[in-house]
Protein backbone atom coordinates (compact mmCIF):
# COMPACT_ATOMS: atom_id res chain seq x y z
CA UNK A 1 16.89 -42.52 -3.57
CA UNK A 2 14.50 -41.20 -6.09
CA UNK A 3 15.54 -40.37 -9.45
CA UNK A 4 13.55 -38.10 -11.50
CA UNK A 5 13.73 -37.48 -15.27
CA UNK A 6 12.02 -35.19 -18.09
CA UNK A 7 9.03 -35.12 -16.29
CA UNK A 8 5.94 -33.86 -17.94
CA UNK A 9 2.60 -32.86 -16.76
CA UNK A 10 -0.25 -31.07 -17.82
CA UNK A 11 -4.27 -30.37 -17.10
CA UNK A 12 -5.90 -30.06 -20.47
CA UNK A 13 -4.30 -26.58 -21.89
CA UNK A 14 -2.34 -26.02 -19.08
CA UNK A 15 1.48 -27.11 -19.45
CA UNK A 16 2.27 -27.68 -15.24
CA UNK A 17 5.68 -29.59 -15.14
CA UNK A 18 8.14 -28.91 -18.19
CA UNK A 19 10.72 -31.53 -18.14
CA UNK A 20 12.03 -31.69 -14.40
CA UNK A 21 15.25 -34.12 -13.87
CA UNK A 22 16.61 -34.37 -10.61
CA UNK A 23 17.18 -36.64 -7.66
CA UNK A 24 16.93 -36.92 -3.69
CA UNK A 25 19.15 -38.95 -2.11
CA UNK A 26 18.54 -40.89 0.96
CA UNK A 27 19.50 -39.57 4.30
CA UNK A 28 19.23 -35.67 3.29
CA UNK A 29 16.58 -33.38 3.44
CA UNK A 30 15.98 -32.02 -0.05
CA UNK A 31 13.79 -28.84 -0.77
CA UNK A 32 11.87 -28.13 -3.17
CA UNK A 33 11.18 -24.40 -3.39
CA UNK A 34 9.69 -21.58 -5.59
CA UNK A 35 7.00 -19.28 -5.97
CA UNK A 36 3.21 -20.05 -6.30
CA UNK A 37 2.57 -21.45 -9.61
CA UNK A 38 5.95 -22.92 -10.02
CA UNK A 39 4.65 -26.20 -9.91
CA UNK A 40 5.97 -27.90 -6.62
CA UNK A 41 2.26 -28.97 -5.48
CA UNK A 42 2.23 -31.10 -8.66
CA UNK A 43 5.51 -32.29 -8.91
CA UNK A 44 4.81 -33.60 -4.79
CA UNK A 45 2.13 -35.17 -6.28
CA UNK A 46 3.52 -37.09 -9.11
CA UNK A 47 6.22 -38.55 -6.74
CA UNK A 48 3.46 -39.33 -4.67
CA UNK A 49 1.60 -41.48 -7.28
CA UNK A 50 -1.42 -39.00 -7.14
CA UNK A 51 -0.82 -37.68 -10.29
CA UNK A 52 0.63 -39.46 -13.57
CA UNK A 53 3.07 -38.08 -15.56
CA UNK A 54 2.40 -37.92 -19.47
CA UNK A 55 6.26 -37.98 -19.93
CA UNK A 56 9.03 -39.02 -17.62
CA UNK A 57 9.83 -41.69 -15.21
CA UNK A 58 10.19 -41.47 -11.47
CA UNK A 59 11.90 -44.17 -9.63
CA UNK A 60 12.25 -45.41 -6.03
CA UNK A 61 15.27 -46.97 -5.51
CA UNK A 62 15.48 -47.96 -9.20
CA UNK A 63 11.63 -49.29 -9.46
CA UNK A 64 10.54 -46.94 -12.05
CA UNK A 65 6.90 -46.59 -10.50
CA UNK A 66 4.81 -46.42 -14.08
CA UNK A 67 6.04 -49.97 -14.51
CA UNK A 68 5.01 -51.62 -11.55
CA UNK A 69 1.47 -53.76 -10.81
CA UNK A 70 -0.82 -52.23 -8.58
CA UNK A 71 -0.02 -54.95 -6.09
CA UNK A 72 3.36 -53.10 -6.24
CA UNK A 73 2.27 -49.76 -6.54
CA UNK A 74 0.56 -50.24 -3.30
CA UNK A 75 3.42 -51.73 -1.12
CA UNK A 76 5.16 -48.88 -2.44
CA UNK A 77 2.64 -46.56 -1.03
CA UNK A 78 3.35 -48.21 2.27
CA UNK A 79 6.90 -47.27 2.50
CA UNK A 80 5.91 -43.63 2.55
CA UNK A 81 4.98 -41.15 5.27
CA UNK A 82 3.07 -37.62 4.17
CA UNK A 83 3.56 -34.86 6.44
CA UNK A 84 0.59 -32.93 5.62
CA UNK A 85 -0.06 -28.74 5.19
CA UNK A 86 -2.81 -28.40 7.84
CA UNK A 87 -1.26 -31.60 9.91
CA UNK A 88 -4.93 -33.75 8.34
CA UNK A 89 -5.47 -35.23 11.65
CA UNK A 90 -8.93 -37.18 12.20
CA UNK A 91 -10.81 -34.97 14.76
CA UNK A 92 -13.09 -37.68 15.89
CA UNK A 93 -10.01 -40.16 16.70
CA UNK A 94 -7.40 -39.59 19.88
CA UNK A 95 -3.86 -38.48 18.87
CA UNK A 96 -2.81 -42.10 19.82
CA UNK A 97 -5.58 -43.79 17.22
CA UNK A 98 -4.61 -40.65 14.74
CA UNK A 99 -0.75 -42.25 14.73
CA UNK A 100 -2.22 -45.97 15.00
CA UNK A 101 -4.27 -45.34 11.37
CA UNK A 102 -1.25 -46.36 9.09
CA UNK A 103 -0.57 -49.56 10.81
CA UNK A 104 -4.35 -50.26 10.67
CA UNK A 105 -4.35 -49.60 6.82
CA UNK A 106 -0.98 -51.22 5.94
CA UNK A 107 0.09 -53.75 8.18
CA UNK A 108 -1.45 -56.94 10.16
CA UNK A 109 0.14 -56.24 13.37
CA UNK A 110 -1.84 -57.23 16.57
CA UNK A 111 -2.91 -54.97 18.81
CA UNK A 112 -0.27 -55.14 21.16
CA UNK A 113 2.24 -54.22 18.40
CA UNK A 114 0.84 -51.19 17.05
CA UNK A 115 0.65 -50.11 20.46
CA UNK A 116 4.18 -50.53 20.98
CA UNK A 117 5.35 -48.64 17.77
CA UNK A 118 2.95 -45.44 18.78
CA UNK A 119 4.40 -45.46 22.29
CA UNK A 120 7.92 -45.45 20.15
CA UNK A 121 6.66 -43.20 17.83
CA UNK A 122 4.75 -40.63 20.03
CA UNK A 123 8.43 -40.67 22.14
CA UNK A 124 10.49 -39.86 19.49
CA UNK A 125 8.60 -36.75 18.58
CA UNK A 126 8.39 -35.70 22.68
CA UNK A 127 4.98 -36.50 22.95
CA UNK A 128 4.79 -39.49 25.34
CA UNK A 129 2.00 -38.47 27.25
CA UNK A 130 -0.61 -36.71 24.89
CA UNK A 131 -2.02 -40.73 23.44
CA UNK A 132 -5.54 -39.90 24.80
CA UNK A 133 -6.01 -36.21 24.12
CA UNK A 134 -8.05 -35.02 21.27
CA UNK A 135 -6.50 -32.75 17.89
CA UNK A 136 -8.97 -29.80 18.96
CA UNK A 137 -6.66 -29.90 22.75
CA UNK A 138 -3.24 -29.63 20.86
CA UNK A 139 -1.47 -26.72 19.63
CA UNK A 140 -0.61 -26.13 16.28
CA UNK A 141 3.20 -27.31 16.47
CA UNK A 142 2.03 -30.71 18.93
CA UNK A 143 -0.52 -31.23 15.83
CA UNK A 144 2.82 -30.92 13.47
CA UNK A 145 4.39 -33.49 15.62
CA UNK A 146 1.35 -36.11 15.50
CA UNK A 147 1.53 -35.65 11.67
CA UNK A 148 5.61 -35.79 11.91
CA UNK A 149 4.82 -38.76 14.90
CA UNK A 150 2.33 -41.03 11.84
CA UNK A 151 4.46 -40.40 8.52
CA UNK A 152 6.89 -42.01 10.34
CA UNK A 153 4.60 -45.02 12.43
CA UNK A 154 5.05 -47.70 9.31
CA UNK A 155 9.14 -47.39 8.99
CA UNK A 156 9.01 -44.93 5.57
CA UNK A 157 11.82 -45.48 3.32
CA UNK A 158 10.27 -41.68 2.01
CA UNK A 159 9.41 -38.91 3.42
CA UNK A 160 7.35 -35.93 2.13
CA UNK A 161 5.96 -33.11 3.60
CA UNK A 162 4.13 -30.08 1.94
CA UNK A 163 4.87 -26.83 3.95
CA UNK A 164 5.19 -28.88 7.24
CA UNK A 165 5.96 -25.38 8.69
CA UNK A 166 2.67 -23.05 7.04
CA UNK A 167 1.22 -21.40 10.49
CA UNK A 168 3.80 -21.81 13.09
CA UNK A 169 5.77 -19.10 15.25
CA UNK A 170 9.29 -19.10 14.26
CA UNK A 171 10.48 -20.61 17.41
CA UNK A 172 8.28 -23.30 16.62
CA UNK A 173 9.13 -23.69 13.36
CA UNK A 174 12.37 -24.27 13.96
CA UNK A 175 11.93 -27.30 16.28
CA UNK A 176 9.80 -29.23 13.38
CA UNK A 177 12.75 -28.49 10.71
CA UNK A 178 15.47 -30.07 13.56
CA UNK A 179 12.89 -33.32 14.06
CA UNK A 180 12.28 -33.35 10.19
CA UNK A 181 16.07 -33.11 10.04
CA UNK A 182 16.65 -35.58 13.11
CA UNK A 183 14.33 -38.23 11.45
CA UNK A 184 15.98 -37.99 8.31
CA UNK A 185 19.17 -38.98 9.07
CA UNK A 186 18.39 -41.30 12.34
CA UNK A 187 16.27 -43.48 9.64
CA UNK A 188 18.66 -42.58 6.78
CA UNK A 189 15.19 -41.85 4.47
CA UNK A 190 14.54 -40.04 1.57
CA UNK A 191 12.77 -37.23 2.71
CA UNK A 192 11.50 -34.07 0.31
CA UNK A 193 9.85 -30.85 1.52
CA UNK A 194 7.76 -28.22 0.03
CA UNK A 195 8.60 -24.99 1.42
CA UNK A 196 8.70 -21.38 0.97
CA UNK A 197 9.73 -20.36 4.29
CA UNK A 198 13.66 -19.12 4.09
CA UNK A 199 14.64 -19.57 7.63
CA UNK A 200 14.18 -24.10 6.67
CA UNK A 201 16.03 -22.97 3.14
CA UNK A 202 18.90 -22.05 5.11
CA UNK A 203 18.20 -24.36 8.50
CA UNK A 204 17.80 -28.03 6.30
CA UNK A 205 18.60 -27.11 2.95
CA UNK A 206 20.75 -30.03 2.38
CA UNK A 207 19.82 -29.96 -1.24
CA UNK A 208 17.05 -27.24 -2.67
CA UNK A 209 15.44 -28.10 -6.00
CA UNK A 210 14.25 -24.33 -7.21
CA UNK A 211 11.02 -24.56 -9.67
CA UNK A 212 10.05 -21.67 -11.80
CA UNK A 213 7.11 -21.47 -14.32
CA UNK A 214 7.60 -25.61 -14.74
CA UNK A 215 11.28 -25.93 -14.85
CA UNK A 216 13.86 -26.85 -12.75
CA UNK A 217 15.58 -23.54 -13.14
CA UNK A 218 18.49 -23.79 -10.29
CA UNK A 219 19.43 -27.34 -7.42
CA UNK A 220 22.21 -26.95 -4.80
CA UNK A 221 22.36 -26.42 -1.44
CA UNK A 222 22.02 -23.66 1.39
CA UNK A 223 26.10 -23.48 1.27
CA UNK A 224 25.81 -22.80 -2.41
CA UNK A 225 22.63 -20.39 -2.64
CA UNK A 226 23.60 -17.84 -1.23
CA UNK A 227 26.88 -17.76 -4.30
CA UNK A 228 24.50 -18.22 -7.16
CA UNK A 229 24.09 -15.21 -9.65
CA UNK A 230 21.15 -17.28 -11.32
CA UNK A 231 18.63 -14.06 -10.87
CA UNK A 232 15.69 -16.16 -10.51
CA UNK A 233 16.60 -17.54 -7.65
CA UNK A 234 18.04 -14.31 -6.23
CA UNK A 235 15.07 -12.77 -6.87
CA UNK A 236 13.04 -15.36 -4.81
CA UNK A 237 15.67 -15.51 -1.99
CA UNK A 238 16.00 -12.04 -1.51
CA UNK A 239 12.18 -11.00 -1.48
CA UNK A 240 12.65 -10.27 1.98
CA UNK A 241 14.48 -7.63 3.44
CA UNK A 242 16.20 -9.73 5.90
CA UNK A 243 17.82 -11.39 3.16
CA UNK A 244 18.72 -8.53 1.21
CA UNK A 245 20.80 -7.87 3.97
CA UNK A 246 22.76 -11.35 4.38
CA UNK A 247 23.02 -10.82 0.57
CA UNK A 248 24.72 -7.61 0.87
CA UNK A 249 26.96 -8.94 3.66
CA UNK A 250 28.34 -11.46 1.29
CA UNK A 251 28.82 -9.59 -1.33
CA UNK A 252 31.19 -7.04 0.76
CA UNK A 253 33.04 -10.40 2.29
CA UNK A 254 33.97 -11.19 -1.14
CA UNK A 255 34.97 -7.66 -1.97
């Protein structure tokens, strides 16, 4: 679990995060969601440990992370897995090696063992036989599942991904929210996921943290979202006209 509370963060002037309290339990896939400007790339990045906080605490399973040692602070690191925007994979290193880089940086495995987790690994996300080809041969949703494939190499009690879905077909997009999904619960970890696409709102929503101008202004989940009246986050959901419609549909089953 991570437990968030008041948090506070700013660059010079600018007032970013205005007192955000909330928490992500393990074994769900939380959300957080709003529009750009709202602060979610920051607030990833605070529970991260990229960014301090001027006010608030975070804490991982009750280890409030401005208190620990750096010797800490960096075994923490280890226990989580970033799903990168644009996948980050190292162009000049196999998909195999890409997977393979945690355990290098983290662990003292041999050989032989970190071999044996990125066989596990690569198999889990359906990519048992793509070890020796290169990022530039793999599409865009394989290079999702090598990111997906090395968050995950090092056992992650947290996950975190930052629009794990930004240039993918729907079809495709929908298989990465199921493995996100599948992940989470098979591992029972903490995961937390940047978003603005709808369709993984409404797909893995098991709890959605909605930001606006710095403040947590709405959390709940996609069975509740749809019954809110907070216009904020009506406003957001219903941008689209797809939306407007399921929106309308509700509102007549209630009538």
């Amino acid at each position: 679990m991570i437990e968030v509370k008041d948090l506070h963060k700013s660059f010079g002037e600018t007032h970013i995060l205005k007192g955000v309290s909330t928490a992500f339990e393990k074994g769900k896939t939380s959300l957080v969601i709003g529009q750009s400007g709202s602060g979610k790339t920051v607030f990833l990045k605070c529970l991260l440990g990229l960014f301090q906080p001027e006010k608030g605490t975070i804490a991982y399973d009750g280890k409030i992370y401005s208190e620990l040692s750096d010797d800490q602070k960096r075994d923490l690191r280890a226990e989580m897995g970033m799903v990168f925007q644009g996948s980050a994979l190292f162009d000049s290193m196999t998909i195999a090696e890409n997977v393979m880089f945690p355990l290098r940086m983290f662990t003292k495995q041999s050989k032989s063992e970190m071999q044996d987790r990125v066989d596990f690994v690569l198999k889990r996300v359906n990519l048992e036989d793509a070890h020796n080809k290169m990022p530039s041969e793999a599409s865009g949703g394989m290079q999702k599942r090598v990111a997906i494939a090395r968050a995950i190499v090092n056992h992650p009690k947290y996950l975190f991904c930052d629009e794990p879905n930004s240039g993918l077909d729907p079809k495709t997009a929908i298989v990465i929210d199921n493995l996100i999904q599948e992940i989470t619960d098979e591992y029972n970890i903490t995961t937390i996921i940047n978003s603005h696409d709808m369709n993984s709102v409404m797909e893995i929503g098991e709890k959605i943290v909605f930001l606006k101008d710095g403040h947590k202004a709405w959390e709940g989940s996609n069975k509740t979202i749809f019954k809110t009246d907070n216009e904020a986050v009506t406003n957001f959901v219903y941008s689209s006209e797809l939306f407007k419609k399921v929106r309308q549909m509700y509102i007549e089953e209630r009538q």
